[in-house]
Protein backbone atom coordinates (compact mmCIF):
# COMPACT_ATOMS: atom_id res chain seq x y z
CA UNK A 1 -10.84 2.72 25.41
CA UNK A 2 -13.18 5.64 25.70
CA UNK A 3 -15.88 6.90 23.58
CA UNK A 4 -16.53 6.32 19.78
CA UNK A 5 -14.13 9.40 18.71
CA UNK A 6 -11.44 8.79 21.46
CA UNK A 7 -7.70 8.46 20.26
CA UNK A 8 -6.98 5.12 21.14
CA UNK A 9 -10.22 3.90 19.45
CA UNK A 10 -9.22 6.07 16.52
CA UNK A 11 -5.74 4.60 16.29
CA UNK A 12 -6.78 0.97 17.03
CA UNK A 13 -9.27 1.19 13.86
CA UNK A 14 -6.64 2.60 11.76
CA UNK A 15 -3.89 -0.45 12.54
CA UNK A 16 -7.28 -2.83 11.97
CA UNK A 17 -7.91 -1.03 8.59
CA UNK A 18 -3.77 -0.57 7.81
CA UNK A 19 -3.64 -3.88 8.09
CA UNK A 20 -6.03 -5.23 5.83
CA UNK A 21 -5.52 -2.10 3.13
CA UNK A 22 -1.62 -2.26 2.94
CA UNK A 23 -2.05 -6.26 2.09
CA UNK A 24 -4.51 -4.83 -1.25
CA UNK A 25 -1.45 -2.45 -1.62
CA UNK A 26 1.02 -5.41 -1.30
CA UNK A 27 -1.03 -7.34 -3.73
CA UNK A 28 -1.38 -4.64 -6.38
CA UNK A 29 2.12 -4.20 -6.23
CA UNK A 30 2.39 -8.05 -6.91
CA UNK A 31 0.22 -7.69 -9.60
CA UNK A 32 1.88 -4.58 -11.69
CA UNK A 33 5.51 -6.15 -11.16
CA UNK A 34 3.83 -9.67 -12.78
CA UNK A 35 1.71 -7.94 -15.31
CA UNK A 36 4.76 -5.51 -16.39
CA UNK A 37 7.90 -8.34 -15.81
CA UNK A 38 9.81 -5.65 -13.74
CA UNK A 39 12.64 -6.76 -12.70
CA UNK A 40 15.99 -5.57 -10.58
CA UNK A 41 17.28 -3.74 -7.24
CA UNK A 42 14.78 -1.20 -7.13
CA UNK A 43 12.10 -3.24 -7.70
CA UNK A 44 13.43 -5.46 -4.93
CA UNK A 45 13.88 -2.42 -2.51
CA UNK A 46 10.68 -1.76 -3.16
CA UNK A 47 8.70 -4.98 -2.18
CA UNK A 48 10.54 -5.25 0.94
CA UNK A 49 9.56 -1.47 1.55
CA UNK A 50 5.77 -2.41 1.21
CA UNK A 51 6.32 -5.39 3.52
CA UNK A 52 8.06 -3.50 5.60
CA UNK A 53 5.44 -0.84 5.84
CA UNK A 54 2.31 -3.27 6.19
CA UNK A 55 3.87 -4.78 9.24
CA UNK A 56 4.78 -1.33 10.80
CA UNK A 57 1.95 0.78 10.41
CA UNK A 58 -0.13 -1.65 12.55
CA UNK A 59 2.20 -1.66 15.25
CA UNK A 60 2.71 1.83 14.98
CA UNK A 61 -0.82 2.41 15.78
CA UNK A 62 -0.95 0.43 18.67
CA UNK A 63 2.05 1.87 19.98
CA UNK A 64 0.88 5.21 19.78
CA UNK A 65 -2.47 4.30 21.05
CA UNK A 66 -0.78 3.75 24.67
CA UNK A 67 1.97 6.45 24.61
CA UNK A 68 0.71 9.27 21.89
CA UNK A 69 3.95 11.06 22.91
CA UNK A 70 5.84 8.57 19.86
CA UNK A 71 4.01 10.25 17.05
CA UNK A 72 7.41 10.31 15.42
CA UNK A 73 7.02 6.40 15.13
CA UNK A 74 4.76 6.93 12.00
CA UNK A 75 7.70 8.44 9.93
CA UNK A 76 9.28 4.37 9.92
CA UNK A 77 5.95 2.88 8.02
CA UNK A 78 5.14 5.90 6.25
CA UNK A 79 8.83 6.98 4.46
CA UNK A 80 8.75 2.84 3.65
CA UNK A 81 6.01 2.97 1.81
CA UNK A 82 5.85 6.62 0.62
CA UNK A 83 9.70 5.61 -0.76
CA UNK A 84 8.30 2.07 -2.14
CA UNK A 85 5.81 3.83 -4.26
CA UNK A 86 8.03 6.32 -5.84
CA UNK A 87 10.85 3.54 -6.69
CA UNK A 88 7.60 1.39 -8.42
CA UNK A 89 6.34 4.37 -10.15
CA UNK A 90 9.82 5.64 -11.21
CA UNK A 91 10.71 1.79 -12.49
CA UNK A 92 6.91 1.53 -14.32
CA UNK A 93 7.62 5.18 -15.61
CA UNK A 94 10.69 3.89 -17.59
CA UNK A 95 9.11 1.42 -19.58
């Protein structure tokens, strides 16, 4: 894979470190919709955005690892979780 600062290493440890941090992220979100009793469509959006994002962002990594030229890949995992976050913090922001 190359040397300690190569791309492909570099991408490979951030889908091994995606993976693990997005489930914490995932479970947070758990936590606040339990804690707070949100409930509805956008709250339903949203989980399914974070899942959605925790399962691409690994495989987005990899995939870019062995053909950089699909950098554009990242905007599927990151607008799903970047739009996930702003749906729980605009349903949390109306209470």
């Amino acid at each position: 894979m190359g040397g300690y600062a190569s791309f492909k290493r570099r991408l490979y440890r951030l889908g091994h470190v995606s993976f693990f941090g997005l489930a914490i992220i995932n479970l947070f979100f758990y936590f606040t919709v339990a804690i707070l009793n949100l409930d509805g469509a956008w709250i339903r959006i949203a989980s399914w955005g974070f899942v959605a994002g925790a399962i691409a962002m690994p495989l987005c990594c990899l995939i870019v690892a062995h053909y950089p030229r699909l950098k554009a890949l990242f905007l599927l995992p990151v607008g799903s979780l970047l739009i996930s976050g702003l749906l729980t913090f605009w349903e949390v922001a109306k209470l």
